[in-house]
N, C-alpha and C. Protein backbone atom coordinates (compact mmCIF):
# COMPACT_ATOMS: atom_id res chain seq x y z
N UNK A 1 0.84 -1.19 0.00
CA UNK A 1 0.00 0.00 0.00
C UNK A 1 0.89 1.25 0.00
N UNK A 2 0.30 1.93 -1.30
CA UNK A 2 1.07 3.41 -0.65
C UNK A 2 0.90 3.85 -0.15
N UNK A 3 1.98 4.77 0.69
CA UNK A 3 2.10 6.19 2.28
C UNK A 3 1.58 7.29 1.36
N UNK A 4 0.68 7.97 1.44
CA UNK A 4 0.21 9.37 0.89
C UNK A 4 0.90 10.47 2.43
N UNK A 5 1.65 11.80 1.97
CA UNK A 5 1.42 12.69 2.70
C UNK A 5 0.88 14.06 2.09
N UNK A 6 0.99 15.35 2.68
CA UNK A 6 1.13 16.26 1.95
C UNK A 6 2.42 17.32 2.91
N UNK A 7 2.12 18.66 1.75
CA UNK A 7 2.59 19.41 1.48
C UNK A 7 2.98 20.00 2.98
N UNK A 8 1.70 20.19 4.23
CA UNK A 8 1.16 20.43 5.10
C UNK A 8 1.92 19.28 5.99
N UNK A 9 1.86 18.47 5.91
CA UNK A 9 2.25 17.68 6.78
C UNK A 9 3.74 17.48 6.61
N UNK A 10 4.40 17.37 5.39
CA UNK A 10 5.66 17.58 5.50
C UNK A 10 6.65 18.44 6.35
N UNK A 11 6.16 20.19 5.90
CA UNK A 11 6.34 21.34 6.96
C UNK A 11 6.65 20.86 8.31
N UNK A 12 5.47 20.56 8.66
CA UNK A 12 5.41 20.12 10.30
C UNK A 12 6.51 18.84 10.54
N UNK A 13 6.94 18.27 9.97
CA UNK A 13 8.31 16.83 10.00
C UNK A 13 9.36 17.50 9.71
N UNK A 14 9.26 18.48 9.22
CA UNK A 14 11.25 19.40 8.82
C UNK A 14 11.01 19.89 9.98
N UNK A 15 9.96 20.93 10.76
CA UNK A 15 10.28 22.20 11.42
C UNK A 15 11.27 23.47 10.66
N UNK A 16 11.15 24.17 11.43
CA UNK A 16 12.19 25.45 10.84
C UNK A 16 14.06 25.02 10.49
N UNK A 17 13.98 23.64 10.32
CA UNK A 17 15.52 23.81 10.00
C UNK A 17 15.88 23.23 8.46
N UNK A 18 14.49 22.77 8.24
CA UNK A 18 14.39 22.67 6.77
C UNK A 18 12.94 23.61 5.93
N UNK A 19 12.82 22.24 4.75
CA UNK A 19 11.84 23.10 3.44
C UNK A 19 11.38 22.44 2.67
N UNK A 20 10.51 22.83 2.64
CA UNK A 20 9.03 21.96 1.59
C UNK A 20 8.97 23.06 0.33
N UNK A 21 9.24 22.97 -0.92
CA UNK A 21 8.97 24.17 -1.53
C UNK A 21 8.17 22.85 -2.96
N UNK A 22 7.60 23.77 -3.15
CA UNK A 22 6.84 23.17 -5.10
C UNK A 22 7.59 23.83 -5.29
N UNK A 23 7.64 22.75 -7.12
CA UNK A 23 8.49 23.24 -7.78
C UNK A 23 8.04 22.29 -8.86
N UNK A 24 7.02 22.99 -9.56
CA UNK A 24 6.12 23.05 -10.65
C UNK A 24 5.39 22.02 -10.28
N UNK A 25 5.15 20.71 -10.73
CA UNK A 25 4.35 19.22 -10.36
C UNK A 25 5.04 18.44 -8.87
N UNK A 26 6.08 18.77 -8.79
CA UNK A 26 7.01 18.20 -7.69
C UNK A 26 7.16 18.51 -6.49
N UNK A 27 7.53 18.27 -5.63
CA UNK A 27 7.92 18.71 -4.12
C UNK A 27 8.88 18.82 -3.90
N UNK A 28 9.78 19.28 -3.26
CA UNK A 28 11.51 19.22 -2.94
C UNK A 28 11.09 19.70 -1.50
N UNK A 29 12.07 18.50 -0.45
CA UNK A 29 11.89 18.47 0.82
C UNK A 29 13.59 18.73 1.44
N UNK A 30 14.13 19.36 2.45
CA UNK A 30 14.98 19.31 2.45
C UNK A 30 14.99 19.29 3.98
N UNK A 31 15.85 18.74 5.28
CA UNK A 31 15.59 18.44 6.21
C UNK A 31 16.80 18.53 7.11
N UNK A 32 17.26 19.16 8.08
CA UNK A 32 18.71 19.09 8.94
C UNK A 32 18.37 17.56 9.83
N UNK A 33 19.29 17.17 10.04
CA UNK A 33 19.88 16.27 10.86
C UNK A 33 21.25 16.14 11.67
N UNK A 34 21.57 15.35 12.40
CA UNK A 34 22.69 15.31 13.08
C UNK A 34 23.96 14.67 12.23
N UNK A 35 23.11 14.40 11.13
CA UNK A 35 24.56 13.75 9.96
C UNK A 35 24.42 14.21 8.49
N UNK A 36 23.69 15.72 8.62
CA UNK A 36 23.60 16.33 7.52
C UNK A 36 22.28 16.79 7.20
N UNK A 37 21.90 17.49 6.17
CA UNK A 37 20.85 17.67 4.97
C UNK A 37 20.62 16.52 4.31
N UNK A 38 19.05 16.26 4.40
CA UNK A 38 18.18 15.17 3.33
C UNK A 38 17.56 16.01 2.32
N UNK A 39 17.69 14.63 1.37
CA UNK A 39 17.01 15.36 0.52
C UNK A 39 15.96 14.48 -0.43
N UNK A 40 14.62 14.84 -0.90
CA UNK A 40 13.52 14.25 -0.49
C UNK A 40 12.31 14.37 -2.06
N UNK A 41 12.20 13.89 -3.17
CA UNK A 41 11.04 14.65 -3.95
C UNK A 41 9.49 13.67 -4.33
N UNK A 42 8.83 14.59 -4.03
CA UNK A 42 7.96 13.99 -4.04
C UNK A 42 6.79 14.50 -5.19
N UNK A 43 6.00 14.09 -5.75
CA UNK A 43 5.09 14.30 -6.82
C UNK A 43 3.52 14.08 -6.21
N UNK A 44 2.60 15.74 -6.75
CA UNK A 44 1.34 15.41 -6.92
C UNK A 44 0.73 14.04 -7.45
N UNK A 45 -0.40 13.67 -6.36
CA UNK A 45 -1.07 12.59 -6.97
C UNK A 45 -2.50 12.54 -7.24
N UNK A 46 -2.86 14.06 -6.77
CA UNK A 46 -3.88 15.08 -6.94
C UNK A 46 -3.60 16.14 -7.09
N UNK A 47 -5.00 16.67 -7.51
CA UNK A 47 -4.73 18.63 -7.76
C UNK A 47 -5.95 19.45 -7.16
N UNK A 48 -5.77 20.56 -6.73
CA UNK A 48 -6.65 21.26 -6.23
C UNK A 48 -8.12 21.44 -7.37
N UNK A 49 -7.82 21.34 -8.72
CA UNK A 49 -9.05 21.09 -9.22
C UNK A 49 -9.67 20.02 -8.80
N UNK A 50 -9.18 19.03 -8.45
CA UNK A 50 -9.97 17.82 -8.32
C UNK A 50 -10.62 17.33 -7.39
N UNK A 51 -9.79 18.14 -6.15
CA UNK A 51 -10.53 18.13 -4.57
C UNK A 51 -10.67 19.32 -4.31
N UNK A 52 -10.70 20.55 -4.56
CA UNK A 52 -11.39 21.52 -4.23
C UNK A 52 -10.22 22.08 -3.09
N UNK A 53 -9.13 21.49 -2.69
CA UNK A 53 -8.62 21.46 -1.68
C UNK A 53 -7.37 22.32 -2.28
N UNK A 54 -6.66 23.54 -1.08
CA UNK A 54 -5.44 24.18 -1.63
C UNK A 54 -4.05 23.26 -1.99
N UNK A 55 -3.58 23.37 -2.75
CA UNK A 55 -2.18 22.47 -3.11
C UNK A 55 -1.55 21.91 -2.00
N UNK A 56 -1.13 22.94 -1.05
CA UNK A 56 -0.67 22.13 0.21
C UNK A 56 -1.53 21.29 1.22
N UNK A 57 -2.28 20.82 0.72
CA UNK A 57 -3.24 19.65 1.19
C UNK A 57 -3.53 18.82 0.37
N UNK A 58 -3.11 18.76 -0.81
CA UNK A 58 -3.26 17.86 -2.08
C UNK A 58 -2.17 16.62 -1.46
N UNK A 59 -2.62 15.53 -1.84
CA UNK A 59 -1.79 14.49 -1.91
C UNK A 59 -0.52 14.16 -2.52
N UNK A 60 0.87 13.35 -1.94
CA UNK A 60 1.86 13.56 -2.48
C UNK A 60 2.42 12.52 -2.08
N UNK A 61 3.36 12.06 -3.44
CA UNK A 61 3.64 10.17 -3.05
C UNK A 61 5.59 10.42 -3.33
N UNK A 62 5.97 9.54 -2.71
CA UNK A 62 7.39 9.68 -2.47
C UNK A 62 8.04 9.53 -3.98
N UNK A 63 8.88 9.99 -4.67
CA UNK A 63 9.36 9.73 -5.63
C UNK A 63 11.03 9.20 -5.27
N UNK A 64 11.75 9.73 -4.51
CA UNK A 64 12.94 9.45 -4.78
C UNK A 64 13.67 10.11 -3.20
N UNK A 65 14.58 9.76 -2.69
CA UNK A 65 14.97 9.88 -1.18
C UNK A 65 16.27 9.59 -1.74
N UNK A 66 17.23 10.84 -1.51
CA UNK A 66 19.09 10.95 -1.70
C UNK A 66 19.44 9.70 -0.20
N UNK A 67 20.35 8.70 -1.09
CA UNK A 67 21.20 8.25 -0.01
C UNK A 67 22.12 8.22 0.78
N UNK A 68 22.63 9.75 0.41
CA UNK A 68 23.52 10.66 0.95
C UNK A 68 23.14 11.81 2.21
N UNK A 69 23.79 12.04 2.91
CA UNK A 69 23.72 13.34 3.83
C UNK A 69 24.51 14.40 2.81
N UNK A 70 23.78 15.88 2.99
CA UNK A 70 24.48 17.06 2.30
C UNK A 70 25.01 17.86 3.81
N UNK A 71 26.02 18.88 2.97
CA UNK A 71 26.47 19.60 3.89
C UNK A 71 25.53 21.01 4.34
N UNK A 72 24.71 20.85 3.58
CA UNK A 72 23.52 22.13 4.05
C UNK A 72 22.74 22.27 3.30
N UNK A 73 21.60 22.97 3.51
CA UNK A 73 20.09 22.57 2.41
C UNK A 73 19.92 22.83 0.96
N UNK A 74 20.91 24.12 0.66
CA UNK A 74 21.31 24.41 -0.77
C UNK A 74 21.47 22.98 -1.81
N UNK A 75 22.61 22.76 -1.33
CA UNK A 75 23.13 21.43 -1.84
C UNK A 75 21.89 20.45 -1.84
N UNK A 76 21.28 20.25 -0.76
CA UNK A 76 20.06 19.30 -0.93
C UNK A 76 19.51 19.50 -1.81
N UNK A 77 18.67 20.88 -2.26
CA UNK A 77 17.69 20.74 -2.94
C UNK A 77 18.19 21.20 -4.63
N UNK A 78 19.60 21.26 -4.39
CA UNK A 78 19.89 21.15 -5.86
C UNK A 78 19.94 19.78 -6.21
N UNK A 79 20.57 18.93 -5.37
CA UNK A 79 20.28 17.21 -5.68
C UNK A 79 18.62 17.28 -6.46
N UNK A 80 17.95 17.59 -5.41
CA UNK A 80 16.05 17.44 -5.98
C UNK A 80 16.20 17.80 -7.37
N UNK A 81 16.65 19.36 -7.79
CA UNK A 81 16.22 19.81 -8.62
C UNK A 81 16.84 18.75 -10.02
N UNK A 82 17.94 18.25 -9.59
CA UNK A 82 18.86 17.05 -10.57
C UNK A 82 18.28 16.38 -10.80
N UNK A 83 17.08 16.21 -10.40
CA UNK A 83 16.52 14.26 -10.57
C UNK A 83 15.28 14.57 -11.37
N UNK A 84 15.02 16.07 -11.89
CA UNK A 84 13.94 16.45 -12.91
C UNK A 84 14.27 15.58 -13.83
C-alpha cells in the first residue's frame, strides 16, 4: 500500500531547519539532521481542481529519497532539482 502525505504535513516533519517548496508538479523536501541535509522529492497525486482542496493539502507520493547526507540545504535541494 502506498504512504500518501502532503505538502502540510511535510512542513510540520522538517520544522524550521528545513523546506518543503513546489516546484512546478514536484515537491523538494529538504531536512537538517545530526549527519547532515536530506534530501527528499515527491510528486502530486492530486490537484486542487480535483478536490477543491489548496495544493498544500493535495496528496503527495514519495518519488525518490538521496542516499547521501548534504552539507547544508542548498546542496540538498539542488540534488532534488537534478533528478527532474
Amino acid at each position: 500500500m502506498t504512504e500518501f502525505t502532503t505538502m502540510e504535513k511535510l512542513q510540520m516533519k522538517v520544522g524550521p531547519s528545513g523546506a518543503v517548496l513546489k516546484y512546478g508538479e514536484k515537491v523538494l523536501v529538504t531536512c537538517e539532521t545530526y549527519y547532515g541535509f536530506t534530501a527528499e522529492v515527491y510528486e502530486f497525486v492530486e490537484t486542487p481542481e480535483e478536490t477543491g482542496l489548496g495544493y498544500i493539502e493535495c496528496r503527495l507520493s514519495l518519488i525518490e529519497k538521496a542516499e547521501k547526507h548534504f552539507e547544508d540545504g542548498g546542496h540538498a535541494i539542488a540534488w532534488c532539482i537534478s533528478r527532474d
